[in-house]
C-alpha atoms as a PDB file:
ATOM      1  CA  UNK A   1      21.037  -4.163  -0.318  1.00  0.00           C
ATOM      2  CA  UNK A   2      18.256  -1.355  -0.134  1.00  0.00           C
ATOM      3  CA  UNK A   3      15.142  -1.694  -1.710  1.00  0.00           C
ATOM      4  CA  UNK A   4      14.320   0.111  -5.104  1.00  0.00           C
ATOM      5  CA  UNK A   5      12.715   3.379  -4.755  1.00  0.00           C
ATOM      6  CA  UNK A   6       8.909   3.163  -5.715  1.00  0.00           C
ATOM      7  CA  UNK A   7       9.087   4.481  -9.385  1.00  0.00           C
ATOM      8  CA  UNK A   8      10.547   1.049 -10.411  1.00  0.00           C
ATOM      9  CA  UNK A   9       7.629  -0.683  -9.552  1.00  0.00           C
ATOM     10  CA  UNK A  10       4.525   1.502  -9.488  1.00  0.00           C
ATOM     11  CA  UNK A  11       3.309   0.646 -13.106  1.00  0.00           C
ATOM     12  CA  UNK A  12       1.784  -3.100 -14.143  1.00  0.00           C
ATOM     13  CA  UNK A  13       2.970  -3.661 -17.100  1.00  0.00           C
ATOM     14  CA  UNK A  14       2.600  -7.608 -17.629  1.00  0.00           C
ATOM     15  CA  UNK A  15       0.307  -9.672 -16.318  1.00  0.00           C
ATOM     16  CA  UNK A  16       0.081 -10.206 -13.012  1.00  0.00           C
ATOM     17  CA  UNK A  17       2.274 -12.489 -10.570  1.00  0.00           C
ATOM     18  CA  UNK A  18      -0.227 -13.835  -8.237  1.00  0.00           C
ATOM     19  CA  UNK A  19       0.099 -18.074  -8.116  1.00  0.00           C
ATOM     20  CA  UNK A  20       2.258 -18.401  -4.690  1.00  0.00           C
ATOM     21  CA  UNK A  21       2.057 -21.762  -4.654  1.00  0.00           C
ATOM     22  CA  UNK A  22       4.139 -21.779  -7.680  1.00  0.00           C
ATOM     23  CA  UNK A  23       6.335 -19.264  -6.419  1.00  0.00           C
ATOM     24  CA  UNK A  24       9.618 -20.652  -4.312  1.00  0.00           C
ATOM     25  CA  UNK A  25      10.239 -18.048  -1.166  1.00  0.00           C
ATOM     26  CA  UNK A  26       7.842 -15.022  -1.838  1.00  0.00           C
ATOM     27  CA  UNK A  27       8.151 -12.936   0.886  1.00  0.00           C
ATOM     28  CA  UNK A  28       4.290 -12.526   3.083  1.00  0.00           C
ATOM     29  CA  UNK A  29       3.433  -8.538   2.668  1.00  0.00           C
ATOM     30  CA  UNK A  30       4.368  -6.322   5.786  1.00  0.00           C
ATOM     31  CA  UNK A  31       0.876  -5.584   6.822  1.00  0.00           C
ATOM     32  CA  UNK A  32      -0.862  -8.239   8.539  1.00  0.00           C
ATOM     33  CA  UNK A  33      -4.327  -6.885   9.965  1.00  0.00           C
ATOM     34  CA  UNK A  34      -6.989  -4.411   7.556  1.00  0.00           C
ATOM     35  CA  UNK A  35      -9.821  -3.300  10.194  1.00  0.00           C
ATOM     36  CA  UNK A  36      -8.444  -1.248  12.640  1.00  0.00           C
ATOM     37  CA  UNK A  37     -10.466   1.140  15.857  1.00  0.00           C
ATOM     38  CA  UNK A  38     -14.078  -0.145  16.533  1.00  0.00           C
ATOM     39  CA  UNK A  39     -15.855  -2.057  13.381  1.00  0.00           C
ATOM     40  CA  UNK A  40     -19.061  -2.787  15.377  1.00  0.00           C
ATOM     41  CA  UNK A  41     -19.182   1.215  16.062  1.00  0.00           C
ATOM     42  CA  UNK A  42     -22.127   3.020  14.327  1.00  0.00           C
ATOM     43  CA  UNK A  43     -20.403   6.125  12.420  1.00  0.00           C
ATOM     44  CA  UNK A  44     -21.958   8.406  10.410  1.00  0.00           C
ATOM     45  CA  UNK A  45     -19.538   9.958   8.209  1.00  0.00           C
ATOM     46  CA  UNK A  46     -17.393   7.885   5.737  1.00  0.00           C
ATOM     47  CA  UNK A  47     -14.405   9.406   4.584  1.00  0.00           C
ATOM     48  CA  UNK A  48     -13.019   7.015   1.338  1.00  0.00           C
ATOM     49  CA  UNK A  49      -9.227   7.275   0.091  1.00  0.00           C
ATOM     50  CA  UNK A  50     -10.133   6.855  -4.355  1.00  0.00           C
ATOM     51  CA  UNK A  51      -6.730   6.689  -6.447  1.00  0.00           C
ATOM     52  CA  UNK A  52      -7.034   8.566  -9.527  1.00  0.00           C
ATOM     53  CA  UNK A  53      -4.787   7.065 -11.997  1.00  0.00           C
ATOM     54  CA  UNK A  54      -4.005   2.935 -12.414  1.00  0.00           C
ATOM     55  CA  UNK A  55      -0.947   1.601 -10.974  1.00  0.00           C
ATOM     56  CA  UNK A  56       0.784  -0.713  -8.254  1.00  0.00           C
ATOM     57  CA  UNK A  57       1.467   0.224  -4.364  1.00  0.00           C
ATOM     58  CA  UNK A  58       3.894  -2.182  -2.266  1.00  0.00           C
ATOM     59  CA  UNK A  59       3.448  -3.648   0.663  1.00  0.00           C
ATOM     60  CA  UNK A  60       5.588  -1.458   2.648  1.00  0.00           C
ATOM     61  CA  UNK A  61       4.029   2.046   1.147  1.00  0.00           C
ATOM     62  CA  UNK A  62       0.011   0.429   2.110  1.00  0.00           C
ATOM     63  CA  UNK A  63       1.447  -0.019   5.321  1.00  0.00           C
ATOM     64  CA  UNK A  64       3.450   3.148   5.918  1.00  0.00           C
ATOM     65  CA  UNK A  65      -0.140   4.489   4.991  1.00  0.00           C
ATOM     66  CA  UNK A  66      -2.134   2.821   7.418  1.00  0.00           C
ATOM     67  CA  UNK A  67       0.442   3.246  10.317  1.00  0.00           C
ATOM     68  CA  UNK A  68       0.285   7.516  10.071  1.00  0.00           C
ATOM     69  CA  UNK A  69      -3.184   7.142   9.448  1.00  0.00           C
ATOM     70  CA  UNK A  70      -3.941   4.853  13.298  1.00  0.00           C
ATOM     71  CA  UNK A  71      -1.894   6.903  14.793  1.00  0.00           C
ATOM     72  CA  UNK A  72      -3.429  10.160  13.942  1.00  0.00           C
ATOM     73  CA  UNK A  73      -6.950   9.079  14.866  1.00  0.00           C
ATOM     74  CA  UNK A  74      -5.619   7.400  17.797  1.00  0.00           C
ATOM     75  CA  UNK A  75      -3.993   9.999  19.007  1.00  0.00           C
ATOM     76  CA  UNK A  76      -6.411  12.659  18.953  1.00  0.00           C
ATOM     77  CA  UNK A  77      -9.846  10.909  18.689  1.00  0.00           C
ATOM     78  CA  UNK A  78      -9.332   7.650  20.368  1.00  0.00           C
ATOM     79  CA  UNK A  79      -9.314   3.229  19.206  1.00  0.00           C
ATOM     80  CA  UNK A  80     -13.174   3.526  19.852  1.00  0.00           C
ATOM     81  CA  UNK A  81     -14.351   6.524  18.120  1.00  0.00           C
ATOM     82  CA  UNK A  82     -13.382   5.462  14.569  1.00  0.00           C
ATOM     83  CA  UNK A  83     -12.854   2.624  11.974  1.00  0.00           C
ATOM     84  CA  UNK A  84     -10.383   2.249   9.157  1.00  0.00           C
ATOM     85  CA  UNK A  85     -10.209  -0.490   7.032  1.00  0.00           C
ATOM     86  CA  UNK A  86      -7.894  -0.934   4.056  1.00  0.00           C
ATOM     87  CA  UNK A  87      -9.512  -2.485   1.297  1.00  0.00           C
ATOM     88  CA  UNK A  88      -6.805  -3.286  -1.118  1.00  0.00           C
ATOM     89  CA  UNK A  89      -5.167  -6.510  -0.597  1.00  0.00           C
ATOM     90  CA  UNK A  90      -0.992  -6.935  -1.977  1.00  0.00           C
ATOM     91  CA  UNK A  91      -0.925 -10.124  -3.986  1.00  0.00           C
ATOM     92  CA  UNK A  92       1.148  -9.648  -6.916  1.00  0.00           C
ATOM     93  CA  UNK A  93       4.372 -10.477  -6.114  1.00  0.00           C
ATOM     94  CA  UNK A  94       7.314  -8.048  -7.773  1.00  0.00           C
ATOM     95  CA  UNK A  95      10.437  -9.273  -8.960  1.00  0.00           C
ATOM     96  CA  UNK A  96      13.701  -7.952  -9.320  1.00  0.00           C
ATOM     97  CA  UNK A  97      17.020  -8.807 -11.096  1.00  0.00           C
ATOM     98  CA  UNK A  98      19.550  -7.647  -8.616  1.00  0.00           C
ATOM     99  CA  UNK A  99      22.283  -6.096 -10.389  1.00  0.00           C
ATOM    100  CA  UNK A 100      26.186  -5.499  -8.799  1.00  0.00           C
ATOM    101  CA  UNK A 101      27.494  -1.549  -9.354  1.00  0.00           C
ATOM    102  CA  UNK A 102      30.592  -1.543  -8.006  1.00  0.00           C
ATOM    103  CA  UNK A 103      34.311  -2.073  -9.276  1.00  0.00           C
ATOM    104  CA  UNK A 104      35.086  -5.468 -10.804  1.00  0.00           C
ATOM    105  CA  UNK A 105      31.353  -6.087 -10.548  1.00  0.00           C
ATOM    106  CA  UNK A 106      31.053  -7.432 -14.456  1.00  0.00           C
ATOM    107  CA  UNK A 107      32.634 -10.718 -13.474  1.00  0.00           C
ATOM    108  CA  UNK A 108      30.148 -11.372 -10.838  1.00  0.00           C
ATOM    109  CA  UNK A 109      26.891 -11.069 -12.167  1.00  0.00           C
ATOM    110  CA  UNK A 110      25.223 -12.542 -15.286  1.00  0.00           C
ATOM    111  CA  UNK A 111      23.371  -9.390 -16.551  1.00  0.00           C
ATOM    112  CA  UNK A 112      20.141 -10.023 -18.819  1.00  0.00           C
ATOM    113  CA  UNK A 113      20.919 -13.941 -19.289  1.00  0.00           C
ATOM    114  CA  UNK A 114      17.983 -15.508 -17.301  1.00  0.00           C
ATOM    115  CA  UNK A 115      16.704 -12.079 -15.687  1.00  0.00           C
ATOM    116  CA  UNK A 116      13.613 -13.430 -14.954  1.00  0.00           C
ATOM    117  CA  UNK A 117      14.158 -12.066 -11.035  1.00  0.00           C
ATOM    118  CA  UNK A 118      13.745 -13.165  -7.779  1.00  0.00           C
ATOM    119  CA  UNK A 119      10.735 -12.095  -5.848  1.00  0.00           C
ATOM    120  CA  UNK A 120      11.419  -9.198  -3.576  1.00  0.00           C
ATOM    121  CA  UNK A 121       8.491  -8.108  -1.623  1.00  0.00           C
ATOM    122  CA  UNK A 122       4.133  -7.987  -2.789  1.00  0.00           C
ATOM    123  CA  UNK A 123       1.905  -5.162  -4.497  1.00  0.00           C
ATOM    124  CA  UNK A 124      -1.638  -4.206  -4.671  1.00  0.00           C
ATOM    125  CA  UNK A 125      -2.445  -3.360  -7.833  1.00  0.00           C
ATOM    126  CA  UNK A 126      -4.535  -0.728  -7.921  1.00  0.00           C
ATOM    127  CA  UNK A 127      -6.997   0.985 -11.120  1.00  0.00           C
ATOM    128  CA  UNK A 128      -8.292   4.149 -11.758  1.00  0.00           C
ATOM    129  CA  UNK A 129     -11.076   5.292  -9.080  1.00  0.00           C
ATOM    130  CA  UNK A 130     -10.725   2.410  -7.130  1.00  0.00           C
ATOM    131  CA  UNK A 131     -11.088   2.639  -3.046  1.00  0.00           C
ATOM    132  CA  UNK A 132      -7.798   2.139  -1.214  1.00  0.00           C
ATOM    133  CA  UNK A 133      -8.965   2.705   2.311  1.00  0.00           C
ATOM    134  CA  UNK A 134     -11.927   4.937   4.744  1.00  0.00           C
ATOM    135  CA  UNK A 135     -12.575   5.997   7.927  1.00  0.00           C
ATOM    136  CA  UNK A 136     -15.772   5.958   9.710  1.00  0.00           C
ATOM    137  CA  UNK A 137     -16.400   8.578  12.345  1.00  0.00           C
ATOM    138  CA  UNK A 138     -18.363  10.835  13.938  1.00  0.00           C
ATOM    139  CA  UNK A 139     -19.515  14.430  12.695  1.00  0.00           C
ATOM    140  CA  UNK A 140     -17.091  15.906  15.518  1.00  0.00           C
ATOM    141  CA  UNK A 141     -14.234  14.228  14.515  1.00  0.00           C
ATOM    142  CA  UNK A 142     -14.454  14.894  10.636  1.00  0.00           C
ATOM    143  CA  UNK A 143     -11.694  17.421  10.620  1.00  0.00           C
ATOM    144  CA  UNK A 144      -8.881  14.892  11.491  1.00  0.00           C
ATOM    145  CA  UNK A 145      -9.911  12.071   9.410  1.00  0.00           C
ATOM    146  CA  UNK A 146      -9.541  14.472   6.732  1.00  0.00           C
ATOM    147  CA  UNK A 147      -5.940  15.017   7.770  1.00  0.00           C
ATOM    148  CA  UNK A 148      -5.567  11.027   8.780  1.00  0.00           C
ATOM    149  CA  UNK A 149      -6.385  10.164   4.873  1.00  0.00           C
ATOM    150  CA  UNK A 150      -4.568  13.105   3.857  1.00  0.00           C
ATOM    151  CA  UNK A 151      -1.123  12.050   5.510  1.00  0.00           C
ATOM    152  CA  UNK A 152      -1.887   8.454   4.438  1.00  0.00           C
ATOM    153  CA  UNK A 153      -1.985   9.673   0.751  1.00  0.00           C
ATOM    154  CA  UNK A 154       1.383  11.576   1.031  1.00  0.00           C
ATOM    155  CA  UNK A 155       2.364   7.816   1.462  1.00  0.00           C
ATOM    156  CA  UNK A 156       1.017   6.614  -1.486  1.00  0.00           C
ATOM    157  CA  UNK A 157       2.912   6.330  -4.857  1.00  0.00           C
ATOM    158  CA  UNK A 158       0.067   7.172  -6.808  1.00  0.00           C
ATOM    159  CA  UNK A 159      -2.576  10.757  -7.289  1.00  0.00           C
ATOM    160  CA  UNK A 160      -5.924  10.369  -4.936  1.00  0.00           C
ATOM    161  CA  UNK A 161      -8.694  12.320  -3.656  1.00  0.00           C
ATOM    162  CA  UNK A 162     -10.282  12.017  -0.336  1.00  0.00           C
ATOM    163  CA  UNK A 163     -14.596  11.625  -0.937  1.00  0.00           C
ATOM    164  CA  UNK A 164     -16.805  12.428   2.104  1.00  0.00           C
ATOM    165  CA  UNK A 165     -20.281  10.750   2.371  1.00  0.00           C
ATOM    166  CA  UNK A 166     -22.519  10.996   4.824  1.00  0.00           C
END
């Protein structure tokens, strides 16, 4: 079965699901590793990713993020001319009550009875001006961290703006 699109899930609207160790079979979030190009580097230019409204991101959208956004600086800049680090961590875990939609399907499932749901995959949950990820780099190569951050928001299921500081 395919996963939900991101509209089911990018508002918090209980508390949030965070105790694993209570939690039988949560799946581990898809992106393992948050530093990424040259941490010790000295960089002048920071380039932060804000969101501008609250809200959740999965697992899988963070990492779709940080994946475009490597492999643009990679590609024309280089692993030791940059850093990105992702600073929002997944730990609420979403839930969903898998439902059957398909011919004879209301003798197979149970519907609302017990719909607490089983844990499908991990958020970050994310508020209003809060930093989702930069990029350190040089004065030179300013133009495509913009676009690096810029393709990584397109990602994102929520509005941000990119801040430069210097």
């Amino acid at each position: 079965m395919p996963i939900r699109p991101g509209r089911c899930y990018n508002k918090l609207d209980t508390m949030p699901y965070t105790r694993k160790e209570y939690i039988p079979g949560f799946p581990p979030p898809k992106i393992t590793k948050y530093d990424y190009g040259n941490p010790k580097g000295e960089f002048p230019v920071k380039l932060t990713l804000y969101a501008y409204e609250d809200g959740l991101i999965r697992h899988n959208a963070l990492d779709a993020a940080r994946v475009i956004a490597t492999k643009t600086m990679e590609s024309k800049v280089g692993v030791s001319n940059y850093h990105l680090k992702i600073i929002k961590y997944p730990f609420h875990v979403i839930r969903e009550n898998k439902m059957l939609a398909m011919a004879g399907a209301d003798r197979l499932q149970e519907g609302m009875r017990l719909s607490f749901g089983r844990p499908i995959g991990t958020a970050a949950i994310v508020d209003k001006y809060d930093k989702i990820m930069y990029i350190r780099c040089d004065k030179a190569s300013l133009d495509v961290a913009k676009e690096a951050l810029r393709k990584a928001a397109s990602k994102l299921p929520l509005k941000t703006r990119i801040v430069i500081e210097e």
